[in-house]
Protein backbone atom coordinates (compact mmCIF):
# COMPACT_ATOMS: atom_id res chain seq x y z
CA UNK A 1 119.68 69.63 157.39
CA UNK A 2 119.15 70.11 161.20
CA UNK A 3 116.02 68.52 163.08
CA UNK A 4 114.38 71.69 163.37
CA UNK A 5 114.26 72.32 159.53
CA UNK A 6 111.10 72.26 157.85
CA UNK A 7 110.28 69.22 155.77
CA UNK A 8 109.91 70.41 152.15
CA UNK A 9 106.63 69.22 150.43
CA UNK A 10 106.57 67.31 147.85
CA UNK A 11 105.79 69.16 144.30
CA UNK A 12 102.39 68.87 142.75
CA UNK A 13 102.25 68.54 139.09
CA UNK A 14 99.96 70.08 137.33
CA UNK A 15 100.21 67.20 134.44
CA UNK A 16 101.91 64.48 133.60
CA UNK A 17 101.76 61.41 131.47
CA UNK A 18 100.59 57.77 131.93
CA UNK A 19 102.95 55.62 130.80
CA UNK A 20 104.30 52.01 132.01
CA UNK A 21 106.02 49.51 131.29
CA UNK A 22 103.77 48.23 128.43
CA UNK A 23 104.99 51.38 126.70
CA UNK A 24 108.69 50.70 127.21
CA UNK A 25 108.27 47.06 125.81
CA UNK A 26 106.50 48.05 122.86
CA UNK A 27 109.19 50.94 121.65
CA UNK A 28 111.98 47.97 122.22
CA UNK A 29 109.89 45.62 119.53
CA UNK A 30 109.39 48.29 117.15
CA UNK A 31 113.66 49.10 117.28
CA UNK A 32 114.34 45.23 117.36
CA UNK A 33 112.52 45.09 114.23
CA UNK A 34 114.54 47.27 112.56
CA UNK A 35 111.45 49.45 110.70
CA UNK A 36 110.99 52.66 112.97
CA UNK A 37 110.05 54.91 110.36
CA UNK A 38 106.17 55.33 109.08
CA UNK A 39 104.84 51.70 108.86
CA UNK A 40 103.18 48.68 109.94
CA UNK A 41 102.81 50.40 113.69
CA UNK A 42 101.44 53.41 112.44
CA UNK A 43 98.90 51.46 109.75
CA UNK A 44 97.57 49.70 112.90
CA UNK A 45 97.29 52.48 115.15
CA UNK A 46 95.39 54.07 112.76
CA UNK A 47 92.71 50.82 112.24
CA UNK A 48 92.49 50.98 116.02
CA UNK A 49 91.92 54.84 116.55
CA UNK A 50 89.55 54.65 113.46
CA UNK A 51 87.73 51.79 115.18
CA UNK A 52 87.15 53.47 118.55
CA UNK A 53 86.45 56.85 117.76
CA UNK A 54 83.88 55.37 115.14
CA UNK A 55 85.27 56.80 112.22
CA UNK A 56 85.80 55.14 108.27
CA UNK A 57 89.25 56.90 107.84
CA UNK A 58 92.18 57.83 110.00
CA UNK A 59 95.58 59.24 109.29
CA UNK A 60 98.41 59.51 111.68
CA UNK A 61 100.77 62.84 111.34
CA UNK A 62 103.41 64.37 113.39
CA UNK A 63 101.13 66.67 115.56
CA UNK A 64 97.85 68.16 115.82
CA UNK A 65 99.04 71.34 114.50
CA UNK A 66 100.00 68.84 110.93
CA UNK A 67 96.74 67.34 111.29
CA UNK A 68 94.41 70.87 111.56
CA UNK A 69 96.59 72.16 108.74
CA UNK A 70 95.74 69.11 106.17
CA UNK A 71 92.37 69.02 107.42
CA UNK A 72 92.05 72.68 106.33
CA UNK A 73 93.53 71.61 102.74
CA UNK A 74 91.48 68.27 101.77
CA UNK A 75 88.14 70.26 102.75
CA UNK A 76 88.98 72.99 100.55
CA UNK A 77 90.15 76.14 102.20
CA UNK A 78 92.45 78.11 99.67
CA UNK A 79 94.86 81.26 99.67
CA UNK A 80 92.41 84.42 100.60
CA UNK A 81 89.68 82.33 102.17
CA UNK A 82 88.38 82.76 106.17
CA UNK A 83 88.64 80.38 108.61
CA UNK A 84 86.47 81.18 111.80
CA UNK A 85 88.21 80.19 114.68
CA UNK A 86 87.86 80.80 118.23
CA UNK A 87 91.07 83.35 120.18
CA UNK A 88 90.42 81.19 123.19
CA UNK A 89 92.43 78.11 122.09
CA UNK A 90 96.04 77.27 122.06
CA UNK A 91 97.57 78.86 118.96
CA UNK A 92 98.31 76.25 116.49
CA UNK A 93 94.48 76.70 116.12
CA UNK A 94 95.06 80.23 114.53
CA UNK A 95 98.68 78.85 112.62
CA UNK A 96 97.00 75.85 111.15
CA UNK A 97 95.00 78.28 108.83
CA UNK A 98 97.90 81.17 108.34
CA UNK A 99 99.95 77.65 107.08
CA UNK A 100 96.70 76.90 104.73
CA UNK A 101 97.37 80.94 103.58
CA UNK A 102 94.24 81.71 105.26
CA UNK A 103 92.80 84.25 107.17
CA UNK A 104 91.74 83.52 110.61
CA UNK A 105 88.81 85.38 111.71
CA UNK A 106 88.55 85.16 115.72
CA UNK A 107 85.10 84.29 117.43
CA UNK A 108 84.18 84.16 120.96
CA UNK A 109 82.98 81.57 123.17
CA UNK A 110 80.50 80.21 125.08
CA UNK A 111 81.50 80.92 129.31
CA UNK A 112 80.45 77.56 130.57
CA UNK A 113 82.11 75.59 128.27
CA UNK A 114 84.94 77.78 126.59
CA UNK A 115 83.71 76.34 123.00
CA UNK A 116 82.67 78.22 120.18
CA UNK A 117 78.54 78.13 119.63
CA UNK A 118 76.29 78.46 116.62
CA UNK A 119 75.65 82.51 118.10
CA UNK A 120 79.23 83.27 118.28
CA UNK A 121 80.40 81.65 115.10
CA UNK A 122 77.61 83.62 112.78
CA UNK A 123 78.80 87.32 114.43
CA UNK A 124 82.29 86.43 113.05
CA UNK A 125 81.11 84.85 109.34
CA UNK A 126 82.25 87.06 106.38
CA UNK A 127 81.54 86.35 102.82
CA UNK A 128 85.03 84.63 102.19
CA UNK A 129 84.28 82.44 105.15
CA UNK A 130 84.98 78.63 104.05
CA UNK A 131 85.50 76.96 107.41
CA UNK A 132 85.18 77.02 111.01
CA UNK A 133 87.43 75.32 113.34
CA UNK A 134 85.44 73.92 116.30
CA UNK A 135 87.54 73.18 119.55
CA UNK A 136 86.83 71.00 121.68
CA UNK A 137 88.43 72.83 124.83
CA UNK A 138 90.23 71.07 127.48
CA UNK A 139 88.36 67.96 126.55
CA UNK A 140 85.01 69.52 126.58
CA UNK A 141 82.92 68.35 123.94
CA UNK A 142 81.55 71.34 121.54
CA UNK A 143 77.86 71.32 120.33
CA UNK A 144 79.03 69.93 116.65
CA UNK A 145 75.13 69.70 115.71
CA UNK A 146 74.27 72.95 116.36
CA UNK A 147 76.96 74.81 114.55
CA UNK A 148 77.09 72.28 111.48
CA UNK A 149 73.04 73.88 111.49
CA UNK A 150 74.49 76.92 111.10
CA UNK A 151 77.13 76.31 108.51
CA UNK A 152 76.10 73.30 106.61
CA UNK A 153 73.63 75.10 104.19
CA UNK A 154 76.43 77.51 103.83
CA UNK A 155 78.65 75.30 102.26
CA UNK A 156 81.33 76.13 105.13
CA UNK A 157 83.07 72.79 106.39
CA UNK A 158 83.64 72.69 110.11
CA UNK A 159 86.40 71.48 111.35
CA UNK A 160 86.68 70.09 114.41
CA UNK A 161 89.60 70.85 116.66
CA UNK A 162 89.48 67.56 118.83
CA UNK A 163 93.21 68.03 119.95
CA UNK A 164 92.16 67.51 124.14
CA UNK A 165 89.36 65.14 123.73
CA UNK A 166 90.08 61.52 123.16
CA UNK A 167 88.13 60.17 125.10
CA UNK A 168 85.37 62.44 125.59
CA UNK A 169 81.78 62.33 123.77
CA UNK A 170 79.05 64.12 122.08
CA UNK A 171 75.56 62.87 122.15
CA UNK A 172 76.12 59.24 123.02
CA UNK A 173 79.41 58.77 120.61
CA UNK A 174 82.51 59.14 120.42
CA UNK A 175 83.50 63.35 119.76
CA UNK A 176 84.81 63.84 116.26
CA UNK A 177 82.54 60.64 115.09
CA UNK A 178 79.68 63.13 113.75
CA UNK A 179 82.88 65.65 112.04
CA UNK A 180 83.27 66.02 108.35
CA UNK A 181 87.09 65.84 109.62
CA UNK A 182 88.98 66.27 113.24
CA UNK A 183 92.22 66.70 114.43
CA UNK A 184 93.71 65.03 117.22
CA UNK A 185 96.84 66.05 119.30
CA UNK A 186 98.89 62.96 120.94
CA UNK A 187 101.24 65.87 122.94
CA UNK A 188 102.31 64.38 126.47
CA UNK A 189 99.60 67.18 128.41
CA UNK A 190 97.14 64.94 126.55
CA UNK A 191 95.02 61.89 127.56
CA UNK A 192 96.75 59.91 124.69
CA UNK A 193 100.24 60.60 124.03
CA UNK A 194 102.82 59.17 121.38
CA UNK A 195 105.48 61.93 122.81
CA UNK A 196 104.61 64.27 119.77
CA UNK A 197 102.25 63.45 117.13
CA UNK A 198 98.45 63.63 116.00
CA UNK A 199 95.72 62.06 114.00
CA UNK A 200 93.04 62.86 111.16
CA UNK A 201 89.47 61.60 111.29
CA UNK A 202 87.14 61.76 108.46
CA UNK A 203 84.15 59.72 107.31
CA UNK A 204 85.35 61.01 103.16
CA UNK A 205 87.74 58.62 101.59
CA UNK A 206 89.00 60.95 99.29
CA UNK A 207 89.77 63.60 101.78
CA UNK A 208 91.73 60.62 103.49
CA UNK A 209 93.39 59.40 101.09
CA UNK A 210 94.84 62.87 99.89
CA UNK A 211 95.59 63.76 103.45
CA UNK A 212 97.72 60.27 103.22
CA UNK A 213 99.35 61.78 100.13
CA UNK A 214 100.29 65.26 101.68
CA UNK A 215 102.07 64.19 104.78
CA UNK A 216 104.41 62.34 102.59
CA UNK A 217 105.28 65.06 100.22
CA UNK A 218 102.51 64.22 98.19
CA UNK A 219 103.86 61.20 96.95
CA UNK A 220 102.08 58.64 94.41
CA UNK A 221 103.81 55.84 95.77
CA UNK A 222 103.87 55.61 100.20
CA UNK A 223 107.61 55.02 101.72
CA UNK A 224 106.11 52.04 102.92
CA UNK A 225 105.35 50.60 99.63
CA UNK A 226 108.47 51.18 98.28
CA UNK A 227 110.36 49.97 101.68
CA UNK A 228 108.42 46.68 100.87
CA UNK A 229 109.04 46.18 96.89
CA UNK A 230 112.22 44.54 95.79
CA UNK A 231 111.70 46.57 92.42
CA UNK A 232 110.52 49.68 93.86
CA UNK A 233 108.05 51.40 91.89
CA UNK A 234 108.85 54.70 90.73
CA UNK A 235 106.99 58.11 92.23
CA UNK A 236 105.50 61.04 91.03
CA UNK A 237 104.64 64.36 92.96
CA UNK A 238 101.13 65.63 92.12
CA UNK A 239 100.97 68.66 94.22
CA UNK A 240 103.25 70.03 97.01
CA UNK A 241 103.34 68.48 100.18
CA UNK A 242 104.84 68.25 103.28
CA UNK A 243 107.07 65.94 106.02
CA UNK A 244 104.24 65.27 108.33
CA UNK A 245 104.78 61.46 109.09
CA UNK A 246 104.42 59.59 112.30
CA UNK A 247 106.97 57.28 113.02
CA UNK A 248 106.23 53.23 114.01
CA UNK A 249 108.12 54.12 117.63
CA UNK A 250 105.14 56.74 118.56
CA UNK A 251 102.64 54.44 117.16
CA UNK A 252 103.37 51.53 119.38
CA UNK A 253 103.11 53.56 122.46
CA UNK A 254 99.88 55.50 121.08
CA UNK A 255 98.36 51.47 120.37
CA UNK A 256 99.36 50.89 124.19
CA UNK A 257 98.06 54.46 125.07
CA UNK A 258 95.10 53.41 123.42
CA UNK A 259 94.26 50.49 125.39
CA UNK A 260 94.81 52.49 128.35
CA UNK A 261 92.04 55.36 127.56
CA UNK A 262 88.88 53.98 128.69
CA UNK A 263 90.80 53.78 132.84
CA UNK A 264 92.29 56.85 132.34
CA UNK A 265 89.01 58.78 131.02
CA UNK A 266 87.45 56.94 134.26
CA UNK A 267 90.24 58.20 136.46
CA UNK A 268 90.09 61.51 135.48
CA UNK A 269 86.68 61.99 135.83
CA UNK A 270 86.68 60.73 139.05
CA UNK A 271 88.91 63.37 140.40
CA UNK A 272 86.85 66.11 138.93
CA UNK A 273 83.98 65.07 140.42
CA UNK A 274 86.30 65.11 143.95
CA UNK A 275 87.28 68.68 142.83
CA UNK A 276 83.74 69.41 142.12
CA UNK A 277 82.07 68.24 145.65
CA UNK A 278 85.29 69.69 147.56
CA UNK A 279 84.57 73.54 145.79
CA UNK A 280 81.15 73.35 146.16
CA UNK A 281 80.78 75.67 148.43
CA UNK A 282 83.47 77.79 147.86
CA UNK A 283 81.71 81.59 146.59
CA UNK A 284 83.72 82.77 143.86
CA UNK A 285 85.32 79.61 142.58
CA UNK A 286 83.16 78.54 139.33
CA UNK A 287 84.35 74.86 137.73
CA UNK A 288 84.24 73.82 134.20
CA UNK A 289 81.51 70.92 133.98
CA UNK A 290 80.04 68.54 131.72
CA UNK A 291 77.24 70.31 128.85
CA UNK A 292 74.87 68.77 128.98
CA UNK A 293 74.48 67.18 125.45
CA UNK A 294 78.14 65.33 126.36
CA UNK A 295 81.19 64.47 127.96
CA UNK A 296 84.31 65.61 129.32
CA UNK A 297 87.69 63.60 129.60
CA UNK A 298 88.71 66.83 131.84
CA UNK A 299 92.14 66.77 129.72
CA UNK A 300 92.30 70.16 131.81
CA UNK A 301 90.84 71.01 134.88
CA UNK A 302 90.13 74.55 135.31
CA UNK A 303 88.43 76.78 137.56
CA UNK A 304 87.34 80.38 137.24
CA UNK A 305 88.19 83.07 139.91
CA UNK A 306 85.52 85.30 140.47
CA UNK A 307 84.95 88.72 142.20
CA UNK A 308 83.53 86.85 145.20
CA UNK A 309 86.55 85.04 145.73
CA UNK A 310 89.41 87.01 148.11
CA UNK A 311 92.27 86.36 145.57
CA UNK A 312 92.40 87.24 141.98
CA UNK A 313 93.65 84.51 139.67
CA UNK A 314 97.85 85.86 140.20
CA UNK A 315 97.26 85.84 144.02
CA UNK A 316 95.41 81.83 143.51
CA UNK A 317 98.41 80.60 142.37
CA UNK A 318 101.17 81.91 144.14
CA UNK A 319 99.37 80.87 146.83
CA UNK A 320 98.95 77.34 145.33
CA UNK A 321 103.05 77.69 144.44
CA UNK A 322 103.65 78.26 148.08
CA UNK A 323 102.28 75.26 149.02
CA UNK A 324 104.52 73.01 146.26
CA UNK A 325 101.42 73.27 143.97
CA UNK A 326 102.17 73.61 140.13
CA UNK A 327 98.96 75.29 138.12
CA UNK A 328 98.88 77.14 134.91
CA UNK A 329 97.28 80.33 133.86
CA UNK A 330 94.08 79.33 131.80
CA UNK A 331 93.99 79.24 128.45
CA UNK A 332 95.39 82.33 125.82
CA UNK A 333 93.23 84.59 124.04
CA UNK A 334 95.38 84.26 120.61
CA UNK A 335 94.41 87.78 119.34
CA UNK A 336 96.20 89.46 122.52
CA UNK A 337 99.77 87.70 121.10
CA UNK A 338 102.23 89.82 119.12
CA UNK A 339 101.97 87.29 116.62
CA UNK A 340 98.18 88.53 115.40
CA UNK A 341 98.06 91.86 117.03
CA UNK A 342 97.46 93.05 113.16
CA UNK A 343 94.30 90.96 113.16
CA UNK A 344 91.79 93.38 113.71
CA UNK A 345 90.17 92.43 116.70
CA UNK A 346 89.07 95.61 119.04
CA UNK A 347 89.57 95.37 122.61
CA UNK A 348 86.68 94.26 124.15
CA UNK A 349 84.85 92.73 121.22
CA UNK A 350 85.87 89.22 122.56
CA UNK A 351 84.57 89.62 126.09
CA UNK A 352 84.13 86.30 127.29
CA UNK A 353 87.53 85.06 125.73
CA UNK A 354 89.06 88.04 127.67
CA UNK A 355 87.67 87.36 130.91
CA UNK A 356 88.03 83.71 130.88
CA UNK A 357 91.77 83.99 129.63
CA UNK A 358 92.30 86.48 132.73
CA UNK A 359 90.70 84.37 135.60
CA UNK A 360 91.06 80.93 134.58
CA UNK A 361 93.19 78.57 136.56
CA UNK A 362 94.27 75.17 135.38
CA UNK A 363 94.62 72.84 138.54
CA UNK A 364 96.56 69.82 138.84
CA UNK A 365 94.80 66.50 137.29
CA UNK A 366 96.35 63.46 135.93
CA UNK A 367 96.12 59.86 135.85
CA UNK A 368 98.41 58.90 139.54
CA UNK A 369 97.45 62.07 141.68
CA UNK A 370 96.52 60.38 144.66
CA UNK A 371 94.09 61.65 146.86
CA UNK A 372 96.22 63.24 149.13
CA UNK A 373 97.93 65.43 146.62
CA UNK A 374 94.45 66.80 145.43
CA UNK A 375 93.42 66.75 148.94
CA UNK A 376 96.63 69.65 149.38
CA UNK A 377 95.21 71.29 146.28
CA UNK A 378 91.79 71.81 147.91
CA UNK A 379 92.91 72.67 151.34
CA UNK A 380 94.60 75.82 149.74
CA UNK A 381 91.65 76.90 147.22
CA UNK A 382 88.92 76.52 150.45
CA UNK A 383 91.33 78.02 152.87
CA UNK A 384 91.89 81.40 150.92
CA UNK A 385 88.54 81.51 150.05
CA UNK A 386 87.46 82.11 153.77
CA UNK A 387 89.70 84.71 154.08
């Protein structure tokens, strides 16, 4: 390269995970020990997630997507029933209850928050309706209370979808303590990662212990039981079930990953409160925020572009690309994708999911962006926003 050629900048993630040393050592115990499978890791990964997220029962599966589906199944939802969920989620929200033979009926959402509300939820109830799945969206808290109000005399369960919020809370505690049952995703884009895997919450023992049963094919007898006996016992298979196990190598890093939450909740809400003050007075450029009954671990980070603003949402990021800046388009309005476009849903009925989903922007945030990597960030979102 010749001394006249422009330095290239550094790249900008938009995510990535926290993970040390501590990590590293803890996967090299687990394979000196010879058990990697489901085990003695996984049994105490679940004590401690039970523990801090103030729940009786937890059980560790092999993703969120495992964990919504089994949830769906130990609080009842059959073949031919409805499942209100919202379009403005991720789609394993919408899969969980097509795998549970369900039929997902899409809500909208609140525009601060992105979360479904007690209003929203009762336009989409049908008579078949036996459970809504409550997201907790990018880590910010839904209002659990209000819409277990709506649905509790109904005898409809709501689920809630706590895949991005480990760490966040609802009314003083932990979110998901107050649930009938969560879901938790440990992806790597989350606050908590085991690589892949997830988690069930639920205050019912029975639900527990069935959901125990089902992610090892609905065996009588666990693998770790009969790992363990010298005369192993023999099995039977109730009901049909499914391969959703964690293994002991993801729960020793989630048990490290664990220990780590509280600093990286802190960290992260630190920089969105820089992101905050730095868009303040930016027209045009509206932030997602705390509600104010909770907490956000700000798992994502994202801003809306509004008609004020110079650039719409396309001409925002290649403008943050230019600049070595990664950010994603907000997140998908599941009814618009090919994979439900025989759901039902009229254009337009789902206004708020629409517009968010079209001028949403997910900036960079994770645990080591330093300060002059979000200070780039800003300098390009205040710059085009005075021109």
């Amino acid at each position: 390269m010749s001394a006249e050629a422009p330095l290239a900048l550094d790249r900008v993630h938009v995510m990535q995970p926290w993970l040390g040393e501590e990590e590293v050592a803890a996967v090299a115990e687990v394979l000196r020990s010879g058990w990697v499978a489901q085990g003695p890791r996984v049994a105490a990964f679940e004590a401690a997630f039970a523990r801090d997220q103030r729940v009786p029962h937890a059980r560790a599966v092999s993703s969120c997507t495992a964990a919504l589906h089994l949830a769906l199944l130990v609080a009842g939802v059959r073949p031919g029933d409805d499942v209100v969920v919202p379009s403005f989620s991720f789609v394993a929200t919408a899969n969980a209850a097509v795998h549970a033979a369900a039929r997902p009926v899409f809500a909208d959402v609140d525009p601060a928050t992105g979360n479904l509300t007690a209003a929203t939820v009762e336009r989409a109830l049908t008579p078949r309706t036996r459970a809504v799945v409550l997201v907790d969206q990018g880590g910010v808290p839904a209002d659990l209370a209000e819409v277990r109000a709506l649905c509790d005399p109904r005898g409809i369960v709501v689920v809630e979808d706590a895949a991005c919020a480990a760490g966040s809370t609802y009314r003083g505690a932990p979110v998901g303590a107050g649930a009938d049952v969560s879901a938790w995703s440990f992806h790597p884009r989350k606050v908590l990662t085991t690589g892949e895997g997830g988690m069930l919450t639920t205050p019912h023992e029975g639900w527990a212990v069935r959901a125990g049963r089902l992610r090892e094919h609905a065996m009588s007898v666990s693998a770790a039981e009969r790992h363990t006996s010298v005369l192993a016992p023999p099995e039977e298979y109730g009901e049909v079930g499914f391969n959703y196990r964690m293994t002991d190598l993801q729960a020793a890093v989630g048990l490290v990953q664990l220990g780590r939450l509280p600093e990286a909740v802190r960290r992260r809400r630190e920089l969105a409160a820089r992101y905050a003050a730095g868009l303040a007075d930016v027209p045009g450029l509206r932030a997602v925020a705390d509600p104010a009954y909770g907490t956000s671990n700000f798992q994502s980070y994202w801003v809306e572009v509004q008609p004020a603003y110079p650039l719409d949402r396309e001409g925002l990021m290649a403008a943050l690309a230019g600049a070595g800046i990664s950010a994603r388009r907000g997140i998908m309005a599941i009814h618009r994708q090919p994979a439900y476009a025989d759901a039902g849903v009229r254009p337009g009925s789902l206004p708020v999911t629409e517009r968010l989903t079209d001028r949403t922007v997910i900036l960079p945030l994770f645990h080591e962006l330093t300060t002059a990597q979000q200070d780039r960030v800003l300098d390009v979102l205040v710059r085009a926003g005075r021109h």
